[in-house]
PDB file of N, CA and C in Angstrom:
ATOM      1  N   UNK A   1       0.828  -1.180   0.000  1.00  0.00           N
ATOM      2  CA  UNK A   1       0.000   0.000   0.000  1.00  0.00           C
ATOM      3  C   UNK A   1       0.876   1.249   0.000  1.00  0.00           C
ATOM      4  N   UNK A   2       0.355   2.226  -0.816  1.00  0.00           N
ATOM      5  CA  UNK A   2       1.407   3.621  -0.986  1.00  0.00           C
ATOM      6  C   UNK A   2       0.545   4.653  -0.920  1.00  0.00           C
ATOM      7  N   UNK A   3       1.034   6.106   0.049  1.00  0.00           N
ATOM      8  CA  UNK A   3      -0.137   7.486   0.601  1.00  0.00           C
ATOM      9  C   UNK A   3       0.483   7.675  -0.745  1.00  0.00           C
ATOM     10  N   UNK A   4      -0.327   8.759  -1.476  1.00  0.00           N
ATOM     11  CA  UNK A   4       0.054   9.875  -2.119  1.00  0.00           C
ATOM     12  C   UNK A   4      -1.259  11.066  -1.610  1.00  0.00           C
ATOM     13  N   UNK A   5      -0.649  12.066  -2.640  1.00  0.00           N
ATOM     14  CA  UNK A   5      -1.256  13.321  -2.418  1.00  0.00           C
ATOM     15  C   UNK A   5      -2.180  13.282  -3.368  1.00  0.00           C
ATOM     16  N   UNK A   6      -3.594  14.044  -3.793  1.00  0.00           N
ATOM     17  CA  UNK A   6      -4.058  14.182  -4.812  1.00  0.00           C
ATOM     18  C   UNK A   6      -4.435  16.086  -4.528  1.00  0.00           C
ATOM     19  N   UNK A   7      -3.894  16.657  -5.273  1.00  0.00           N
ATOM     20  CA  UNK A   7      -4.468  17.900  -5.165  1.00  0.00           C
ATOM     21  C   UNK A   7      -5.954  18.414  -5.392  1.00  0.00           C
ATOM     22  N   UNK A   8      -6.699  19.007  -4.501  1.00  0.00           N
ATOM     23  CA  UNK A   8      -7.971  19.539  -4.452  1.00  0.00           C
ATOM     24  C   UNK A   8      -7.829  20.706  -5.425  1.00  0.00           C
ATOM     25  N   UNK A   9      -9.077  20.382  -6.068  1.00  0.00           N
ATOM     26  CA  UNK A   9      -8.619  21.844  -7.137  1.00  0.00           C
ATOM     27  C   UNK A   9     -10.087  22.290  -6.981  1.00  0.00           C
ATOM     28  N   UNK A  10     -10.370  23.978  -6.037  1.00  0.00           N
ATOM     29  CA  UNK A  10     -10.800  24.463  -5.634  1.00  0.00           C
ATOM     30  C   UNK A  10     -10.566  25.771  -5.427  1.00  0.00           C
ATOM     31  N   UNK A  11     -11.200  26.766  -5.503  1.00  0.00           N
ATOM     32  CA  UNK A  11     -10.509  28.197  -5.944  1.00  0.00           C
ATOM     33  C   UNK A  11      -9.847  28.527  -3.993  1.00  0.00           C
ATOM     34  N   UNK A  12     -10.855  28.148  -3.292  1.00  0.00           N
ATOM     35  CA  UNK A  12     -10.526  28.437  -1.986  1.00  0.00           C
ATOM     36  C   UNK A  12      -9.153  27.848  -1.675  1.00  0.00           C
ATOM     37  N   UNK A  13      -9.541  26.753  -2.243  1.00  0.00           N
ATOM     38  CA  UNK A  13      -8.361  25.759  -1.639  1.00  0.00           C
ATOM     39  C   UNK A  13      -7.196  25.382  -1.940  1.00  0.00           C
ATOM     40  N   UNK A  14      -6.573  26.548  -2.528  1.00  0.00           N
ATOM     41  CA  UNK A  14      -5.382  26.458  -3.424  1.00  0.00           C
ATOM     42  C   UNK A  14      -4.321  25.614  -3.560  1.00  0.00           C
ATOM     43  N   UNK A  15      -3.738  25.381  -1.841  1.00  0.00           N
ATOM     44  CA  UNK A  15      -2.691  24.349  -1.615  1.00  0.00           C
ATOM     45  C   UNK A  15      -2.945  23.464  -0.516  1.00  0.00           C
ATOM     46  N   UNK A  16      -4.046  22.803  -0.742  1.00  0.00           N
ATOM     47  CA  UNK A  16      -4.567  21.606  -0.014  1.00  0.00           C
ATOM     48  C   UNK A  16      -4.818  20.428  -0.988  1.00  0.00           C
ATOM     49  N   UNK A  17      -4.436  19.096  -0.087  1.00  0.00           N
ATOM     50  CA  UNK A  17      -4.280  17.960  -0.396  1.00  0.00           C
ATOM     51  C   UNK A  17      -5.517  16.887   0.101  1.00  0.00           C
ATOM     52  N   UNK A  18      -5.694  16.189  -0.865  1.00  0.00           N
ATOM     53  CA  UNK A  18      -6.422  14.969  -0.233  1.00  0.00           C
ATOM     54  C   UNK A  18      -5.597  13.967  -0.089  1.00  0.00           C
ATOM     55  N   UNK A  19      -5.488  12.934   1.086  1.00  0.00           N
ATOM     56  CA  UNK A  19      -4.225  11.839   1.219  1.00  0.00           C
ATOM     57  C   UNK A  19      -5.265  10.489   0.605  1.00  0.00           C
ATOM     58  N   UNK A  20      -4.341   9.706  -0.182  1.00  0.00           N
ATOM     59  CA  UNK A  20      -4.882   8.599  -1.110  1.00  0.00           C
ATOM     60  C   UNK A  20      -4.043   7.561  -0.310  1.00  0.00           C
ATOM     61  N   UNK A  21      -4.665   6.323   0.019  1.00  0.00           N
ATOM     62  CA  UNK A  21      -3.787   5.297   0.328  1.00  0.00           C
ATOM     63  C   UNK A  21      -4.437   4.483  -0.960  1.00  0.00           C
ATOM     64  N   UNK A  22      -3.225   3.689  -1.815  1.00  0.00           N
ATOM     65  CA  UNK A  22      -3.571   2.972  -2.767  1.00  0.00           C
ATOM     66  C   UNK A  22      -2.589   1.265  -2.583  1.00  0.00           C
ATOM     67  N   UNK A  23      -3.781   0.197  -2.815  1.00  0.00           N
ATOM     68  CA  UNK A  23      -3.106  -0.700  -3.164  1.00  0.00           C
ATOM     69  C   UNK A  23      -3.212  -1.375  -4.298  1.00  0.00           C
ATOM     70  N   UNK A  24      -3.410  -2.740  -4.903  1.00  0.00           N
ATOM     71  CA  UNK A  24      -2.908  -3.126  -5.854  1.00  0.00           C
ATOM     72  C   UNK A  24      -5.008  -3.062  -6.363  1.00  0.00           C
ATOM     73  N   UNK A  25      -6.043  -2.864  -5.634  1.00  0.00           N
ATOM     74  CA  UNK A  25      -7.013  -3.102  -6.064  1.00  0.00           C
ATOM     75  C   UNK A  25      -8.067  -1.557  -6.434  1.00  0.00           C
ATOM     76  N   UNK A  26      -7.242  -0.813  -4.970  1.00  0.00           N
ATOM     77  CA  UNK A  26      -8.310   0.230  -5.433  1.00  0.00           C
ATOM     78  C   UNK A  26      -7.649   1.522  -4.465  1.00  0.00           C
ATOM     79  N   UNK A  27      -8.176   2.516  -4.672  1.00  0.00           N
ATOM     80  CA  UNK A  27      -7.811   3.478  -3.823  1.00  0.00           C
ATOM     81  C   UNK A  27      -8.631   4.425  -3.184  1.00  0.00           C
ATOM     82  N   UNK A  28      -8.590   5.008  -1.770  1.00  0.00           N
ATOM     83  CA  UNK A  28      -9.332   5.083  -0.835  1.00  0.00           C
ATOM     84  C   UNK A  28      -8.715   6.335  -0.216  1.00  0.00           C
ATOM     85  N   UNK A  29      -9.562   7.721  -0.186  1.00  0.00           N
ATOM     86  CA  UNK A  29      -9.357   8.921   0.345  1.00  0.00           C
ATOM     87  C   UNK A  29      -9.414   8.619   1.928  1.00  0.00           C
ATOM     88  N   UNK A  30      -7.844   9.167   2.288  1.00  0.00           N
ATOM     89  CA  UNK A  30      -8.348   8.811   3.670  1.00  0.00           C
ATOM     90  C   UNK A  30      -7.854   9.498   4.832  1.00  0.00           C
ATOM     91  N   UNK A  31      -7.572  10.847   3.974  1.00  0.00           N
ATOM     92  CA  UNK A  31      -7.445  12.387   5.186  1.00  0.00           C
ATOM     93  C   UNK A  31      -7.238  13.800   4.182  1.00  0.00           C
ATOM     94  N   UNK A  32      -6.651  14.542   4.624  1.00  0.00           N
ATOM     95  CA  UNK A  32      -6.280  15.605   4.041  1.00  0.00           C
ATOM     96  C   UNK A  32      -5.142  16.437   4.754  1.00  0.00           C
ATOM     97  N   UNK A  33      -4.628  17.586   4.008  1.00  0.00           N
ATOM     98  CA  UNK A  33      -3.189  18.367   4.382  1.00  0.00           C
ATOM     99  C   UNK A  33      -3.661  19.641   3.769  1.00  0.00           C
ATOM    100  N   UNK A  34      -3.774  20.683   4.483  1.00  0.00           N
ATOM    101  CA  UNK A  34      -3.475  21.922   3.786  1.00  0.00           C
ATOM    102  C   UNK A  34      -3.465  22.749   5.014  1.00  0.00           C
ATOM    103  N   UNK A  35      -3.180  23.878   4.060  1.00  0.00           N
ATOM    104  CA  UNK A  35      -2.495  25.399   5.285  1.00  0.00           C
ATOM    105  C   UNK A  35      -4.154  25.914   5.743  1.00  0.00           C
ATOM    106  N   UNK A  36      -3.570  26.186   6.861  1.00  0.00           N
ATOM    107  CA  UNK A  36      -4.956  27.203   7.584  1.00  0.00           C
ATOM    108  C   UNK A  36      -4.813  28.609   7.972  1.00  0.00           C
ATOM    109  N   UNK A  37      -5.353  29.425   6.932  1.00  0.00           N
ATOM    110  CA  UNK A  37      -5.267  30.791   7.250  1.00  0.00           C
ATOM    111  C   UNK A  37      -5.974  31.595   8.079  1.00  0.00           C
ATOM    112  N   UNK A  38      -5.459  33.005   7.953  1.00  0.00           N
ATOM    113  CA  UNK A  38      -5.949  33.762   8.656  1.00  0.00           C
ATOM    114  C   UNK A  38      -5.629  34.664   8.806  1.00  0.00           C
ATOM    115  N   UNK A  39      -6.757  35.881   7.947  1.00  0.00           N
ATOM    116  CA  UNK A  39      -6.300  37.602   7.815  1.00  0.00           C
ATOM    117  C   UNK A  39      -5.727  37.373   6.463  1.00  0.00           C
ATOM    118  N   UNK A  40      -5.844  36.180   5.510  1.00  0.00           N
ATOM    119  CA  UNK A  40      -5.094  36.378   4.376  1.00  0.00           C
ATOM    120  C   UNK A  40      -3.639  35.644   3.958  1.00  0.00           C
ATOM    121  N   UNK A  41      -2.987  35.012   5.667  1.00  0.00           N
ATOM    122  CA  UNK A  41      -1.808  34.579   5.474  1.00  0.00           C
ATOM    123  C   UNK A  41      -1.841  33.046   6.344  1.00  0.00           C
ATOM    124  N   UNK A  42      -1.216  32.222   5.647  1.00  0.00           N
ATOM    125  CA  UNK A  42      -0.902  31.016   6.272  1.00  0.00           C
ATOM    126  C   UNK A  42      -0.748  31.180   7.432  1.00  0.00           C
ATOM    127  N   UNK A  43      -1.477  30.281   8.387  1.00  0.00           N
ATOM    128  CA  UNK A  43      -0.784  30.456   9.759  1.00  0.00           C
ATOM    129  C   UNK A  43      -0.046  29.118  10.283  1.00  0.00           C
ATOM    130  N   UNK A  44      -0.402  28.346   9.714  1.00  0.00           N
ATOM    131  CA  UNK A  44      -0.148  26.742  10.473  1.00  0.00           C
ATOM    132  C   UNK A  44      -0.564  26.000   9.206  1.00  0.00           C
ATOM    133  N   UNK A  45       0.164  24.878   8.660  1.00  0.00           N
ATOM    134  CA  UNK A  45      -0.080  23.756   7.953  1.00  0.00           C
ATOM    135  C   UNK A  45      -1.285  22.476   9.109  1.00  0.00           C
ATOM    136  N   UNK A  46      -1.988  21.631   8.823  1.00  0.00           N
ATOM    137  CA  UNK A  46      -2.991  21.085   8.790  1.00  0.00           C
ATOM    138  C   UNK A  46      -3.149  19.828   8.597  1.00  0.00           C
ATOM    139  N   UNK A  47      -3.046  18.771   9.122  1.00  0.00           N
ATOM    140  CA  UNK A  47      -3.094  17.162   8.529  1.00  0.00           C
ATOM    141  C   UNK A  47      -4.593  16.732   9.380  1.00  0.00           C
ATOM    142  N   UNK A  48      -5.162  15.963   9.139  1.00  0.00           N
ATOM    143  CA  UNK A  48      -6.329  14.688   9.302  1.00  0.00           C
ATOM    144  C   UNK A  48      -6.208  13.288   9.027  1.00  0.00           C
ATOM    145  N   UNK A  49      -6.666  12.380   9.799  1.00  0.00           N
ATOM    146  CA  UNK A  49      -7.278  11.431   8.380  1.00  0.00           C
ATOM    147  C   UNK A  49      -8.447  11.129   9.554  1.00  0.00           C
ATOM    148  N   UNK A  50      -9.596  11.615   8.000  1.00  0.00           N
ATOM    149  CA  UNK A  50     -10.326  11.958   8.311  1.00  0.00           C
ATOM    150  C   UNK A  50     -11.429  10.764   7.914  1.00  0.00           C
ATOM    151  N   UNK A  51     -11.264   9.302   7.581  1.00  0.00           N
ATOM    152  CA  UNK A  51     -11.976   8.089   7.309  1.00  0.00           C
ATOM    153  C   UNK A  51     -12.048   7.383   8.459  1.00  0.00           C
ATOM    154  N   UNK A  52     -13.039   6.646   8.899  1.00  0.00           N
ATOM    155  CA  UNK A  52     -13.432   5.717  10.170  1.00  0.00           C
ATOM    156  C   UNK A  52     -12.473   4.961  10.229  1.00  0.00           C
ATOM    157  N   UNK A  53     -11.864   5.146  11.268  1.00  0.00           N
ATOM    158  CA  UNK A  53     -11.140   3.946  11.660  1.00  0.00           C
ATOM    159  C   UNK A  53     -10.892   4.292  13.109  1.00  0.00           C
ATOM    160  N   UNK A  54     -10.488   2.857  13.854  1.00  0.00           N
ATOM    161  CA  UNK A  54     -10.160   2.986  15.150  1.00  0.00           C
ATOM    162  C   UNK A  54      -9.219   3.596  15.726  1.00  0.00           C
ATOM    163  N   UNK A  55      -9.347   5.137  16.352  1.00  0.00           N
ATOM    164  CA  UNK A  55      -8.066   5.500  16.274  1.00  0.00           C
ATOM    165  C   UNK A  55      -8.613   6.905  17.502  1.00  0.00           C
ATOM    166  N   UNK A  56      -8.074   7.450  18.406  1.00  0.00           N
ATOM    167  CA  UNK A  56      -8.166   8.291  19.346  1.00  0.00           C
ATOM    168  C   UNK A  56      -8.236   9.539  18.782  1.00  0.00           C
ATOM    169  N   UNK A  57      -8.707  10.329  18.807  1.00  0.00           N
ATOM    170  CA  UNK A  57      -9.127  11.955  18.130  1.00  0.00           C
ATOM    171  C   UNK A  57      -7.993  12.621  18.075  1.00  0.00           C
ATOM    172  N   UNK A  58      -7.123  12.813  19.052  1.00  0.00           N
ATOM    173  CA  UNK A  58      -5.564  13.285  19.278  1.00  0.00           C
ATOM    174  C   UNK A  58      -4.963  12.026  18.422  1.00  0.00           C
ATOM    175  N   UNK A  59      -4.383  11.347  17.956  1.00  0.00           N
ATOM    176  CA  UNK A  59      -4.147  10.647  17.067  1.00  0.00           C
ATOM    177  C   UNK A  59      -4.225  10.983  15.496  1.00  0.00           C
ATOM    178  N   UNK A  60      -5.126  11.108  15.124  1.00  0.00           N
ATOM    179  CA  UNK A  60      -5.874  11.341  14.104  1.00  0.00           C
ATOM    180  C   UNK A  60      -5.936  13.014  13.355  1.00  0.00           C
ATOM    181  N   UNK A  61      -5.036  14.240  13.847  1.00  0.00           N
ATOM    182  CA  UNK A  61      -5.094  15.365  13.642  1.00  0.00           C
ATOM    183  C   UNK A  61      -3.994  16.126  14.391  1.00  0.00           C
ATOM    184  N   UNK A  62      -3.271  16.582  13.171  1.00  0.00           N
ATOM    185  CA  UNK A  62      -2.413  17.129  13.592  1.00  0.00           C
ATOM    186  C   UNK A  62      -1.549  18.437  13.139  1.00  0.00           C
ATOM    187  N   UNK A  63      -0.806  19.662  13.620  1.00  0.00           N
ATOM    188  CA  UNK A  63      -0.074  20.799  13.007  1.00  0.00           C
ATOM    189  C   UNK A  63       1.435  20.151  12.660  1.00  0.00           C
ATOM    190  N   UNK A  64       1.634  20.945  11.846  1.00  0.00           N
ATOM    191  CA  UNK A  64       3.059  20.856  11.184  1.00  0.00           C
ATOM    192  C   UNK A  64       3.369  22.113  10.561  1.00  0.00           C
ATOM    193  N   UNK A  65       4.915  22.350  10.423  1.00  0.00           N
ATOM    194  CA  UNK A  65       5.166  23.741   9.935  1.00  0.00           C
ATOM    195  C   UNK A  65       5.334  24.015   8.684  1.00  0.00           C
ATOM    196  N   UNK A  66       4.972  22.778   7.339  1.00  0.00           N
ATOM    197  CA  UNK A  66       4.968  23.143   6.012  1.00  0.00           C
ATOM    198  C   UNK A  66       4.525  21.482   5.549  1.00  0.00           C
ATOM    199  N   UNK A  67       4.159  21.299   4.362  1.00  0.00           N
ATOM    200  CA  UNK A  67       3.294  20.326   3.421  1.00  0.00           C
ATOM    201  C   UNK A  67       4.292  19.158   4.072  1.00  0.00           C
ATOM    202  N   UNK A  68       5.701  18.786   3.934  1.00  0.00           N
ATOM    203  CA  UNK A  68       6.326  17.793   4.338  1.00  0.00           C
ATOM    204  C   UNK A  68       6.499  17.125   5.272  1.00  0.00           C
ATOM    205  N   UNK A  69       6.198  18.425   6.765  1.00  0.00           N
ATOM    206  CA  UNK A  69       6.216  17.757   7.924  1.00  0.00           C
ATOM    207  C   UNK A  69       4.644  16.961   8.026  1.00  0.00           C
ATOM    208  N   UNK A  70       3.679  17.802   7.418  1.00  0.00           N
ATOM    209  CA  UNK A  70       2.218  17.759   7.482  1.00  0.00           C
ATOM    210  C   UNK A  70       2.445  16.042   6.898  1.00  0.00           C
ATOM    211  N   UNK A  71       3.374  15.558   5.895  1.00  0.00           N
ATOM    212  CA  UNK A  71       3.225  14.373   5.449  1.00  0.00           C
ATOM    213  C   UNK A  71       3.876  13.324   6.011  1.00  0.00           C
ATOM    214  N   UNK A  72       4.934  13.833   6.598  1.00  0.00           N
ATOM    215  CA  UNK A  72       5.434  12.834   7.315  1.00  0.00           C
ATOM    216  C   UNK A  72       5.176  12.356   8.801  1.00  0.00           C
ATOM    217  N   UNK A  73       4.114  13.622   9.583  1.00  0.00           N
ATOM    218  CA  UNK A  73       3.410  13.309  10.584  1.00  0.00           C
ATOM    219  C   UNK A  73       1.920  12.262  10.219  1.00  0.00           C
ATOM    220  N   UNK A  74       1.451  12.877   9.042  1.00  0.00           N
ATOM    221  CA  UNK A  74       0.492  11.844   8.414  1.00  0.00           C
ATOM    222  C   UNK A  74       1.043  10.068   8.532  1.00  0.00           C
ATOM    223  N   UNK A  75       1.653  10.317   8.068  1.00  0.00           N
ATOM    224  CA  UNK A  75       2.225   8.814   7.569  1.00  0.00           C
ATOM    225  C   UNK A  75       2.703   7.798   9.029  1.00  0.00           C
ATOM    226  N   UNK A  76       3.275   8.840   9.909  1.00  0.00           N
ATOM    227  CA  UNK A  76       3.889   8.464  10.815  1.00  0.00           C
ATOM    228  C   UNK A  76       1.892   7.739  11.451  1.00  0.00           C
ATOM    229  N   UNK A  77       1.107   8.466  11.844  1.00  0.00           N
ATOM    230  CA  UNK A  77       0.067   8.193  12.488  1.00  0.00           C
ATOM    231  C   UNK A  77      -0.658   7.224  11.397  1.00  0.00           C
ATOM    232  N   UNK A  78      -0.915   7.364  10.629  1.00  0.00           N
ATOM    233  CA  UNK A  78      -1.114   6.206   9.415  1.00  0.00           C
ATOM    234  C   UNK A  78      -0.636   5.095   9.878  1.00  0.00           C
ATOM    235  N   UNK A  79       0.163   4.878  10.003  1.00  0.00           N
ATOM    236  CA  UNK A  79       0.680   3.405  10.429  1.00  0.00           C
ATOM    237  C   UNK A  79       0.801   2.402  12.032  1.00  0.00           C
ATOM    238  N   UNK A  80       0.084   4.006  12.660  1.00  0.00           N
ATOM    239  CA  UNK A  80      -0.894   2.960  13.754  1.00  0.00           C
ATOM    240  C   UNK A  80      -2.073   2.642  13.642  1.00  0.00           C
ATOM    241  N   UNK A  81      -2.563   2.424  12.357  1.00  0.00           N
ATOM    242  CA  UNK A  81      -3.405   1.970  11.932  1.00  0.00           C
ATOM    243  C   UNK A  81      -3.790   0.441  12.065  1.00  0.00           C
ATOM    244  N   UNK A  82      -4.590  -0.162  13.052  1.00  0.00           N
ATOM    245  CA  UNK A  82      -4.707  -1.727  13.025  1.00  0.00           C
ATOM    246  C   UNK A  82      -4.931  -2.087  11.459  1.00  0.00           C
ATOM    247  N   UNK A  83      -4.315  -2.874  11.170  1.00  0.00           N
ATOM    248  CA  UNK A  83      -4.175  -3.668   9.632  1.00  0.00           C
ATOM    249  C   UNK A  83      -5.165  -4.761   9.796  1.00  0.00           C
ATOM    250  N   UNK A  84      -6.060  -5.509   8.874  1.00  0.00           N
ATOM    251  CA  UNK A  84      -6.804  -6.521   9.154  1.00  0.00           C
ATOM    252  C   UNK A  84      -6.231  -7.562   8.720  1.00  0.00           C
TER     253      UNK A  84
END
């Protein structure tokens, strides 16, 4: 299974991401990443995953200081993901 990014293309939403986990059958939206403004200017980058799964609310949402950390904190919490 491999995250990628899929870009939201939305006038609001200029540099926000939807996170894709894909495996060999199908692929499944299963958070998002983008900056959260305010007054006009980025204030804080933004991660989720935002699909049902068993997982503690603090877990599941988190700040980072640009798109990379936002992905590599994703990924990092992604993978306490119970596997079936």
């Amino acid at each position: 299974m491999v995250l990628y990014l899929r870009k939201v293309v939305h006038q609001q939403a200029r540099e926000s991401y939807r996170v894709v986990l894909k495996d060999d059958a199908s692929e499944t939206e299963v958070g998002s990443i983008g900056p959260q403004h305010e007054a006009g200017a980025v204030t804080r980058w933004v991660w989720a995953i935002d699909t049902v799964v068993p997982m503690r609310e603090h877990e599941q949402t988190g700040y980072g200081t640009d798109l990379k950390d936002c992905q590599r904190q994703f990924k990092a919490a992604g993978d306490q993901i119970p596997r079936a």
